[in-house]
Protein backbone atom coordinates (compact mmCIF):
# COMPACT_ATOMS: atom_id res chain seq x y z
CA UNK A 1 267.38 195.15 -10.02
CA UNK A 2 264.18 194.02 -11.14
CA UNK A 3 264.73 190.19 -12.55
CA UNK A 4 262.63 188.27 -10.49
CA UNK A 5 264.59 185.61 -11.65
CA UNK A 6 267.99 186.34 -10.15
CA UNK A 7 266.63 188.04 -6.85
CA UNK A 8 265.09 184.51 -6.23
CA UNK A 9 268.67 183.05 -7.08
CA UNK A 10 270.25 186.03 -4.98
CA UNK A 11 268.35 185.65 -1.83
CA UNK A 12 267.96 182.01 -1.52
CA UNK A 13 270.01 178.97 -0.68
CA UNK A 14 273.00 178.39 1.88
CA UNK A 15 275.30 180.03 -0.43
CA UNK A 16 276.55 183.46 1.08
CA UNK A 17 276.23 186.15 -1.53
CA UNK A 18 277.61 190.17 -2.67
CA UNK A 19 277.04 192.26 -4.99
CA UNK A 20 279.70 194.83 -6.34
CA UNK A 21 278.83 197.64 -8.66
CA UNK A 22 281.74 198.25 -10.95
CA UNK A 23 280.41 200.44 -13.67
CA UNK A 24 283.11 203.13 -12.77
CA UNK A 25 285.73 200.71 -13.00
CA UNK A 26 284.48 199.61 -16.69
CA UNK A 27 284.71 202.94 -18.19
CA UNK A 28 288.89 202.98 -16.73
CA UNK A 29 288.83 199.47 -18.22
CA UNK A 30 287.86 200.76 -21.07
CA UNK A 31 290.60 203.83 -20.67
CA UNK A 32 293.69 201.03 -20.35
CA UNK A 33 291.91 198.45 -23.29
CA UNK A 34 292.08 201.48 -25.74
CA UNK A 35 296.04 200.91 -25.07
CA UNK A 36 296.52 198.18 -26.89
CA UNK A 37 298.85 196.46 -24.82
CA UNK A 38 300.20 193.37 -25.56
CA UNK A 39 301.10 192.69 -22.17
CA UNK A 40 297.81 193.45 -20.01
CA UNK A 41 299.36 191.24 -17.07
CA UNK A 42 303.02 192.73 -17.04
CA UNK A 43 301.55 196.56 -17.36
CA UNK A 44 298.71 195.82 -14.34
CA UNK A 45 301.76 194.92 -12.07
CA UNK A 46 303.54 197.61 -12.67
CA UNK A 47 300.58 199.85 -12.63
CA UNK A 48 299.82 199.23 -8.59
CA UNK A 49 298.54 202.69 -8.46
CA UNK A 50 296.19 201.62 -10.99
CA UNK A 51 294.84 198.77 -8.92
CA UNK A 52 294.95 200.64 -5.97
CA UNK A 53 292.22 203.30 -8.09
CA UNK A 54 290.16 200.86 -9.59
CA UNK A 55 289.69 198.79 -5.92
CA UNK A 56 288.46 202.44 -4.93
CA UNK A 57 285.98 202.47 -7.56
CA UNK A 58 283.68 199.06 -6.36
CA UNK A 59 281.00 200.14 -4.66
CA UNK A 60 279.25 197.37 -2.53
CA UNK A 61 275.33 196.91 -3.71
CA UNK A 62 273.30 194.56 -1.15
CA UNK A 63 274.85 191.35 0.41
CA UNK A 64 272.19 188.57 0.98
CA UNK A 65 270.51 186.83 4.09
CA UNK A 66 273.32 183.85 4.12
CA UNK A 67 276.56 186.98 3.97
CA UNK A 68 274.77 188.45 6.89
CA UNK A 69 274.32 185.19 8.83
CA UNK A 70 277.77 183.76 7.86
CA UNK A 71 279.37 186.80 9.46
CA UNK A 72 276.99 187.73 12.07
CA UNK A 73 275.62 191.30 11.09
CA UNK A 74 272.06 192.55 11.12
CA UNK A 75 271.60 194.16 7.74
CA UNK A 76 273.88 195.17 4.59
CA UNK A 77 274.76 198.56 6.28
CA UNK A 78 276.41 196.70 8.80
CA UNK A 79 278.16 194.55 6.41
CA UNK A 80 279.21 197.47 4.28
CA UNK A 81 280.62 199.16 7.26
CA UNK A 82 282.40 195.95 8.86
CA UNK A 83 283.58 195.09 5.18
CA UNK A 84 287.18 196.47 5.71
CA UNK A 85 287.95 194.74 8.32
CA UNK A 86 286.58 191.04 7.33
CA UNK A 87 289.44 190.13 5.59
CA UNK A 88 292.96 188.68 6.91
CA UNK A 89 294.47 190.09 4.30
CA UNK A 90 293.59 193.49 3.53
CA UNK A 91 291.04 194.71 2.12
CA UNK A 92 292.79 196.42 -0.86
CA UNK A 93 294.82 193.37 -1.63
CA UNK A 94 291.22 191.47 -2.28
CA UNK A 95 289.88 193.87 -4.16
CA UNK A 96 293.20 194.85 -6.16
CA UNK A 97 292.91 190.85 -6.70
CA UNK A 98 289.59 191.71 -7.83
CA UNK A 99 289.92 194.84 -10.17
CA UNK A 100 292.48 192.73 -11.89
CA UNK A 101 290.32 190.26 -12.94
CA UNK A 102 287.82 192.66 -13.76
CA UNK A 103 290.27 194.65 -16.03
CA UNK A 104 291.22 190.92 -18.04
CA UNK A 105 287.46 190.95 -18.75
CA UNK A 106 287.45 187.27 -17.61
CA UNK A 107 283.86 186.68 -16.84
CA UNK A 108 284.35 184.07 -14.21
CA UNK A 109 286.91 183.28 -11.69
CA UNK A 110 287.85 181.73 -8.46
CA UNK A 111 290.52 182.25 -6.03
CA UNK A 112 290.94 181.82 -2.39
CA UNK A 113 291.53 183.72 0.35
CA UNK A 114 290.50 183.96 4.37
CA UNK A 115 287.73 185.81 6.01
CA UNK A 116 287.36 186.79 9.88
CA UNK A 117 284.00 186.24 11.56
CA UNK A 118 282.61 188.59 14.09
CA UNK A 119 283.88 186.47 16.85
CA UNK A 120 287.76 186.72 15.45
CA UNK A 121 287.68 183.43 14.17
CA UNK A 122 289.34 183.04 10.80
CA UNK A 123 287.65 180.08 7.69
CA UNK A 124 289.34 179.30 4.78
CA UNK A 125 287.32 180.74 1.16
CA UNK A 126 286.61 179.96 -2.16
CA UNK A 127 285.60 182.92 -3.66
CA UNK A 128 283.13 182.75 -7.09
CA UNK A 129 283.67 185.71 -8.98
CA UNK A 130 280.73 186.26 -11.56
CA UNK A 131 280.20 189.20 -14.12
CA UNK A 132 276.54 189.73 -14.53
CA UNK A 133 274.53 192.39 -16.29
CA UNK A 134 271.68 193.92 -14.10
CA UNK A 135 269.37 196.20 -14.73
CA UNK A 136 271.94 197.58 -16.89
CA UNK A 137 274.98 198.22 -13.91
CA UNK A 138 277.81 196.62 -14.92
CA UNK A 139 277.92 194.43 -11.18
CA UNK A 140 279.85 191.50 -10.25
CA UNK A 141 278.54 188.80 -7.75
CA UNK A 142 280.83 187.59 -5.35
CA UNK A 143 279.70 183.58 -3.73
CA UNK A 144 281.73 182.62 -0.95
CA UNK A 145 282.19 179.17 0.09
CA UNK A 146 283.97 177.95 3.08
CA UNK A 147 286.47 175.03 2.66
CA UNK A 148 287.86 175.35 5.90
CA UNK A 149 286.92 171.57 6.75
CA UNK A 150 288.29 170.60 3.43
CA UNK A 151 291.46 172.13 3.52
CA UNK A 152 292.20 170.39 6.83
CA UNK A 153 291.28 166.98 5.65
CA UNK A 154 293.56 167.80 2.53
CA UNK A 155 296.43 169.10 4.83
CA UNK A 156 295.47 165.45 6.96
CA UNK A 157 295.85 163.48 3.98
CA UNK A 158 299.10 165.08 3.18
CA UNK A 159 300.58 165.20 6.17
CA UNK A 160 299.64 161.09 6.73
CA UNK A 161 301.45 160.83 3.16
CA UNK A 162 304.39 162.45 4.28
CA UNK A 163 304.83 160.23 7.65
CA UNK A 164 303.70 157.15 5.14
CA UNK A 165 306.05 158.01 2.35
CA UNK A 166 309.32 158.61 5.53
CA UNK A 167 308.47 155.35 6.32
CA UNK A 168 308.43 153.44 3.28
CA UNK A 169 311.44 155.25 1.93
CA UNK A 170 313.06 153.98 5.32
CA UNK A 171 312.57 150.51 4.60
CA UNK A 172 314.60 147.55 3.04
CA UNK A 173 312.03 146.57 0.88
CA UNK A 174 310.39 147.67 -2.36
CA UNK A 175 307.13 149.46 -1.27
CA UNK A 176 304.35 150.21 -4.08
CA UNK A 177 301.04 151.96 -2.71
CA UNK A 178 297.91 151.00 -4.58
CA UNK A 179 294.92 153.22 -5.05
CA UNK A 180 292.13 150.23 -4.67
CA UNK A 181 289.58 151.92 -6.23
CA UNK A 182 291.34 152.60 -9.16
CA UNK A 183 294.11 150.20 -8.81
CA UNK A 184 296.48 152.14 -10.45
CA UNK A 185 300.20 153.09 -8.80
CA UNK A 186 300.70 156.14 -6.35
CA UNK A 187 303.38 155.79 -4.23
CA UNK A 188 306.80 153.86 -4.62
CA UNK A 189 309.75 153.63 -2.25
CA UNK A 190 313.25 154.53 -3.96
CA UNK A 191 314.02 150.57 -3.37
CA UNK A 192 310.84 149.64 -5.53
CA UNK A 193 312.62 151.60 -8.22
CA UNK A 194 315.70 150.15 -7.65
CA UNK A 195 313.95 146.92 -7.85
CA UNK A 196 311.87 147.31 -11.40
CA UNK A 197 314.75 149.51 -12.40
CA UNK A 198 312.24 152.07 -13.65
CA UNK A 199 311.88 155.69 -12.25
CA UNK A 200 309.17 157.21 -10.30
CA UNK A 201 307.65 158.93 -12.78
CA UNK A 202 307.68 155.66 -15.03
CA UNK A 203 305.87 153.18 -12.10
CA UNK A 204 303.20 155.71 -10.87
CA UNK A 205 299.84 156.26 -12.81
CA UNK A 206 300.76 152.47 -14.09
CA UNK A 207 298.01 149.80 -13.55
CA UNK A 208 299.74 147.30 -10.67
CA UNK A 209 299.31 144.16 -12.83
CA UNK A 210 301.63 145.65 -15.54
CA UNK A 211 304.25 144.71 -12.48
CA UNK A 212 303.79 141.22 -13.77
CA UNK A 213 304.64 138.82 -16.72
CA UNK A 214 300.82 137.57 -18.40
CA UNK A 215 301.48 134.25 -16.92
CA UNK A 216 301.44 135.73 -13.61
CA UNK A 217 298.62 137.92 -13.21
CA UNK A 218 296.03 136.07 -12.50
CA UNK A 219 297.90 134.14 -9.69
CA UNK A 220 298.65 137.64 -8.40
CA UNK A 221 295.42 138.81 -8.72
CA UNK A 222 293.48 136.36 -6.67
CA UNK A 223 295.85 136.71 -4.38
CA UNK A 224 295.61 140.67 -4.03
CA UNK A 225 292.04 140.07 -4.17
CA UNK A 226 291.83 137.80 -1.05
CA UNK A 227 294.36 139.99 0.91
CA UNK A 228 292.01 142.60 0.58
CA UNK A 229 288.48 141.02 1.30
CA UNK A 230 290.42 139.53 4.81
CA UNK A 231 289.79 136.09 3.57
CA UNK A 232 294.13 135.86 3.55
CA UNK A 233 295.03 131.94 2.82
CA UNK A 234 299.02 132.96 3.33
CA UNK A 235 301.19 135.73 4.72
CA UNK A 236 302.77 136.03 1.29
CA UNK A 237 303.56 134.48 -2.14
CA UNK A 238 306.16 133.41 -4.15
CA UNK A 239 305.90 135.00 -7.36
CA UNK A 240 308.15 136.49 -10.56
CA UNK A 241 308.13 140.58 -11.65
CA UNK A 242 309.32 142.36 -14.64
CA UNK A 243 312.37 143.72 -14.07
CA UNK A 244 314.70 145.57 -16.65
CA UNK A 245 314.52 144.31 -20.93
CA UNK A 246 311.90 142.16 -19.21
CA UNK A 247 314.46 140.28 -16.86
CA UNK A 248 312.04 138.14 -14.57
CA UNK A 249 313.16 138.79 -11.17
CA UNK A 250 312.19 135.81 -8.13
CA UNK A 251 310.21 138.35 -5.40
CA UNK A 252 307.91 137.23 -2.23
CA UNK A 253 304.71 139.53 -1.76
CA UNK A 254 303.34 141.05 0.66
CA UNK A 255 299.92 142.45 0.97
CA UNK A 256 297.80 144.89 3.37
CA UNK A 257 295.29 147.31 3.12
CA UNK A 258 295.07 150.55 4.97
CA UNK A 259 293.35 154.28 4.93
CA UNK A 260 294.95 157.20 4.12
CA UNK A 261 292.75 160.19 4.18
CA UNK A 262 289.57 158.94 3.10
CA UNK A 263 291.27 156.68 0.59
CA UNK A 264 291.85 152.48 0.58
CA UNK A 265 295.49 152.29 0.34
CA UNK A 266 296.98 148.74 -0.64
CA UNK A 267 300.36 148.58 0.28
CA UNK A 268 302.62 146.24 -1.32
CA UNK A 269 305.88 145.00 -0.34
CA UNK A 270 308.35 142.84 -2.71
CA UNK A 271 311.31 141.15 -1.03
CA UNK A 272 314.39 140.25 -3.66
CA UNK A 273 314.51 136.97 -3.37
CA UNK A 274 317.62 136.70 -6.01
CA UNK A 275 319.83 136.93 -2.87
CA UNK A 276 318.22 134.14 -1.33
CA UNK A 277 318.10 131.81 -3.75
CA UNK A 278 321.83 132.10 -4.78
CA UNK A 279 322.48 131.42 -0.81
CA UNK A 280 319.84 128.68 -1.12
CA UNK A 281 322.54 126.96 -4.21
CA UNK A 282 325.13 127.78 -2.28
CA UNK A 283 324.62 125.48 0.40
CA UNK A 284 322.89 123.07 -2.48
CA UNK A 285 326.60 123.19 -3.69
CA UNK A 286 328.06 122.63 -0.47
CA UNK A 287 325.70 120.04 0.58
CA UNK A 288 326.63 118.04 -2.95
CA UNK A 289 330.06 118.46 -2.46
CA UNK A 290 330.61 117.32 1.55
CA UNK A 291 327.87 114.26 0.23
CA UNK A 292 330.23 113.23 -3.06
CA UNK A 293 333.48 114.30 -1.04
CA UNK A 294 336.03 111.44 -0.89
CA UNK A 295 337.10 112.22 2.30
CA UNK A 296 335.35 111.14 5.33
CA UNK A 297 333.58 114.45 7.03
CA UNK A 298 332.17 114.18 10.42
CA UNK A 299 330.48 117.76 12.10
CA UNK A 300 330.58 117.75 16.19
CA UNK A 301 328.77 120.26 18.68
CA UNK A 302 330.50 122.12 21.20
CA UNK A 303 330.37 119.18 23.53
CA UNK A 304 331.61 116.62 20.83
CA UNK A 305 328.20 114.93 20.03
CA UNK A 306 328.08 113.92 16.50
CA UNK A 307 325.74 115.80 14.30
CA UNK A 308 326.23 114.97 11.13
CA UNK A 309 328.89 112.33 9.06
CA UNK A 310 328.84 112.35 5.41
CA UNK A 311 328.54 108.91 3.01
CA UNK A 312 332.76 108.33 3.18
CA UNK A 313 332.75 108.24 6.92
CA UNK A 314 329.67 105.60 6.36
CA UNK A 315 331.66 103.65 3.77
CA UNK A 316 335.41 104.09 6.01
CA UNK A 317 334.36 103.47 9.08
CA UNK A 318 331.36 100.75 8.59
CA UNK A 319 328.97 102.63 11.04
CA UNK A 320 325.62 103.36 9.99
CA UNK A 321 324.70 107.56 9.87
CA UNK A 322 321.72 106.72 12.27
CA UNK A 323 324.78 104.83 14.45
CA UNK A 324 326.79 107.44 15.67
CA UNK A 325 324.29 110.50 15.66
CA UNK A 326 324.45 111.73 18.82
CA UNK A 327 327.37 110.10 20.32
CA UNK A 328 331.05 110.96 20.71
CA UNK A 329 333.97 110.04 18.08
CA UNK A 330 335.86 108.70 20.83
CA UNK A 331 333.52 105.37 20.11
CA UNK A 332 335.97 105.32 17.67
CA UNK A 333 338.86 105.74 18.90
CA UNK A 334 341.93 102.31 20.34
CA UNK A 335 342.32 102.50 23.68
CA UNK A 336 345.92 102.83 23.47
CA UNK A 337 347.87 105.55 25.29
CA UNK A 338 349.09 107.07 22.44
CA UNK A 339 345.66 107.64 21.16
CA UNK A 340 344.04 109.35 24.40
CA UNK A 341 347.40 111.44 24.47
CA UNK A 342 346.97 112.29 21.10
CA UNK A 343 343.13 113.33 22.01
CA UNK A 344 343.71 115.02 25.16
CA UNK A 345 346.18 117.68 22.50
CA UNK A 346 343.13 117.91 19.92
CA UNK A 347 340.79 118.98 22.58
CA UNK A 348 343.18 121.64 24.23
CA UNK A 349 344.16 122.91 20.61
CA UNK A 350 340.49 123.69 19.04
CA UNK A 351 339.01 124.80 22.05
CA UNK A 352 341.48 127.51 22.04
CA UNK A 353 339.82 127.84 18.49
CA UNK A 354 342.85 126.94 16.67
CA UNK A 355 343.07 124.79 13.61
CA UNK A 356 344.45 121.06 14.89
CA UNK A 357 346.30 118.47 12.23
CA UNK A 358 347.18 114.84 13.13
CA UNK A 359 346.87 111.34 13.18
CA UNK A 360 344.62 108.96 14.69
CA UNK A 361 344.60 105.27 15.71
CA UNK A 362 340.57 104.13 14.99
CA UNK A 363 338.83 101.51 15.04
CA UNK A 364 336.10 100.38 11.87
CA UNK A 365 332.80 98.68 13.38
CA UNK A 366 333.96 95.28 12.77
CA UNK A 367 337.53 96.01 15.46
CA UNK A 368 340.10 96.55 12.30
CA UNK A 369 342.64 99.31 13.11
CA UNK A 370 343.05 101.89 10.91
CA UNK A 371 345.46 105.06 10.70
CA UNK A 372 343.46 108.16 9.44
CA UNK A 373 344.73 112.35 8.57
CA UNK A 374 342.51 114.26 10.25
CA UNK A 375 342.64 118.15 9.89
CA UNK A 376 339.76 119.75 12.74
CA UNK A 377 338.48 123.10 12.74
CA UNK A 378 336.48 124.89 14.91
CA UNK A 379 333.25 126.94 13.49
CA UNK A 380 332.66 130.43 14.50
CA UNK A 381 329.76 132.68 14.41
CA UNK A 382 329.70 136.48 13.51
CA UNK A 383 330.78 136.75 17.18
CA UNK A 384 333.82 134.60 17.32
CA UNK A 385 332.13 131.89 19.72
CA UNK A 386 332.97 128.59 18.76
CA UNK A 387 329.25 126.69 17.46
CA UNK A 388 330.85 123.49 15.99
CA UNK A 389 333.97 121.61 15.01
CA UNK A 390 333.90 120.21 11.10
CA UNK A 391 336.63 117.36 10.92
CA UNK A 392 338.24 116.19 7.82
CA UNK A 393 339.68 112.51 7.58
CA UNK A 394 341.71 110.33 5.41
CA UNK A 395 342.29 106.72 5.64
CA UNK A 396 346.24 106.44 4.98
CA UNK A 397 346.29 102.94 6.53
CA UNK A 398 347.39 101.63 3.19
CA UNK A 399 350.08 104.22 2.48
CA UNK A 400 351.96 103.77 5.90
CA UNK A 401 352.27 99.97 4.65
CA UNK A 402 353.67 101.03 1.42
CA UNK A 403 356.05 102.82 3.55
């Protein structure tokens, strides 16, 4: 080897360095090419003996100062004659791995594979295979790069992605992981796709403002943009998405930033709020119809403290809403026998949590009598306690005289 050129190269630098001399192994090369086959990958595994031959024919040439130093030896001999026993896997499989290339005539490869240092501990490898011509030999240069520290930061990204993604997929809400840098889609829960009513495959790789309808975006976006520079103005924001055919679907959103691996992660989190606002008209509805309801409506606490009486009970009665607030129907009630009898059987009835129908005697705020239907019924939460009593009245003062 006399190129001053590539003995500079050779020796110097970090990068540990070996030379093979495989001029045997081109002339069998040579044998197998003269074949024909049309199969040269099929035919080389079948052909182990083959490999197993041509491995046999690499000779090791010199292995530079970096080679020795990476594996703690004092010269190439010592190399050479530690050489079988460097690798995990065996030595033939590398070079079988090796020949192969070798007999596809592909000038340049790389492929992995683990090495053992002196002191039995074992580093992860790229290994840089490079066909050279030298001083006529037909050699091959073998660079060897450790990745050992970037396999486990790999293998620490993926398994934080795994816990992430388990707990994403876990929750109620649509979950869509931002890459800030690029700002483009790279994780979604299956409730985000249940949400945009897109696959996978469709959301990810997708720039997160396509999420939105134009007239949208840029609310979004300086929103997104102050979640991430920690100058947040709210925990969240009411905002619309694109949902199926372009359906715009009501959503609240969530933002926070976090690290995964050595990436900025934005994570965020869309809460349907289509079930919300339908409960939201619901009790609109209700609301309209106990306000318009021709009946008087009165709503009591557990003690019988009026909480709330509708605009018939206002009109029926002649007391003010802000009048009876707070105090007990029996302001209402004659002071005839009959009446606290008739009380003394409500009380008994709905505290059993039974529905109670009857008659009352009352009295209007300027002392007329009245006769009033009432139908009371207790409230009950998810639990079967009692929380209120709703009553229902109707003045039939004017039908009993009829009668």
């Amino acid at each position: 080897m006399t190129d001053n050129y590539f003995q500079e190269f050779f020796y110097s630098g970090q990068v540990a360095r070996w030379l093979i001399d495989y001029t045997a192994l081109f002339y069998e090369c040579e044998k197998v090419r003269q074949l024909e086959l049309s199969d040269l990958d099929a035919y080389l595994t079948a052909e182990k003996d083959l490999l197993e031959m041509g491995a046999s024919l690499l000779q090791s040439v010199v292995a530079n100062t970096s080679l020795l130093e990476l594996f703690e030896v004092e010269n190439a001999e010592t190399f050479q004659r530690l050489f079988p026993d460097l690798f995990v896997l065996k030595t033939t499989d590398i070079m079988r791995e090796v020949t192969a290339y070798l007999f596809r005539e592909e000038s340049y490869v790389v492929f992995e594979t683990q090495l053992r240092r002196k002191n039995g501990q074992v580093a992860d490898y790229s290994v840089y295979l490079d066909v050279l011509s030298v001083d006529e030999q037909k050699v091959a240069m073998l660079s060897f790069v450790e990745v050992t520290e970037q396999k486990q930061v790999i293998a620490q990204f993926q398994e934080s992605m795994e816990k992430y993604r388990m707990l994403i997929t876990a929750a109620n809400d649509a979950i869509v992981l931002i890459d800030c840098k690029s700002e483009k889609i790279q994780e979604v829960n299956p409730q985000a796709e249940a949400l945009f009513e897109k696959t996978e495959q469709e959301l990810i790789g997708c720039n997160h403002t396509s999420l939105y309808p134009e007239q949208e975006r840029n609310f979004y976006l300086r929103f997104y943009e102050q979640q991430l520079s920690n100058k947040a103005t709210s925990s969240g924001i009411d905002t619309v998405i694109l949902g199926k055919d372009n359906v715009l679907v009501p959503v609240q959103v969530n933002i926070a930033s976090t690290e995964i691996g050595e990436r900025n992660i934005a994570q965020v989190v869309f809460h349907d709020l289509r079930k919300r606002i339908k409960l939201e008209e619901r009790r609109k509805l209700l609301s309209t119809a106990v306000e318009q309801a021709a009946e008087s409506i009165m709503i009591t606490d557990l003690s019988g403290k009026i909480e709330y009486v509708n605009p018939a009970f206002e009109k029926t009665s002649g007391y003010d809403f802000t009048e009876v607030i707070g105090r007990s129907p029996r302001m209402l009630r004659s002071a005839t026998e009959a009446s606290k009898m008739q009380s003394n059987l409500m009380w008994e009835e709905i505290t059993k949590g039974n529905i109670w129908r009857g008659t009352f005697t009352n009295r209007k705020k300027g002392g007329e009598l009245y006769q009033e239907e009432a139908s009371i019924t207790p409230v009950k939460d998810r639990d079967g306690s009692i929380r209120h009593y709703v009553t229902v009245k109707r003045d039939i003062t004017q039908q009993l005289t009829l009668e």
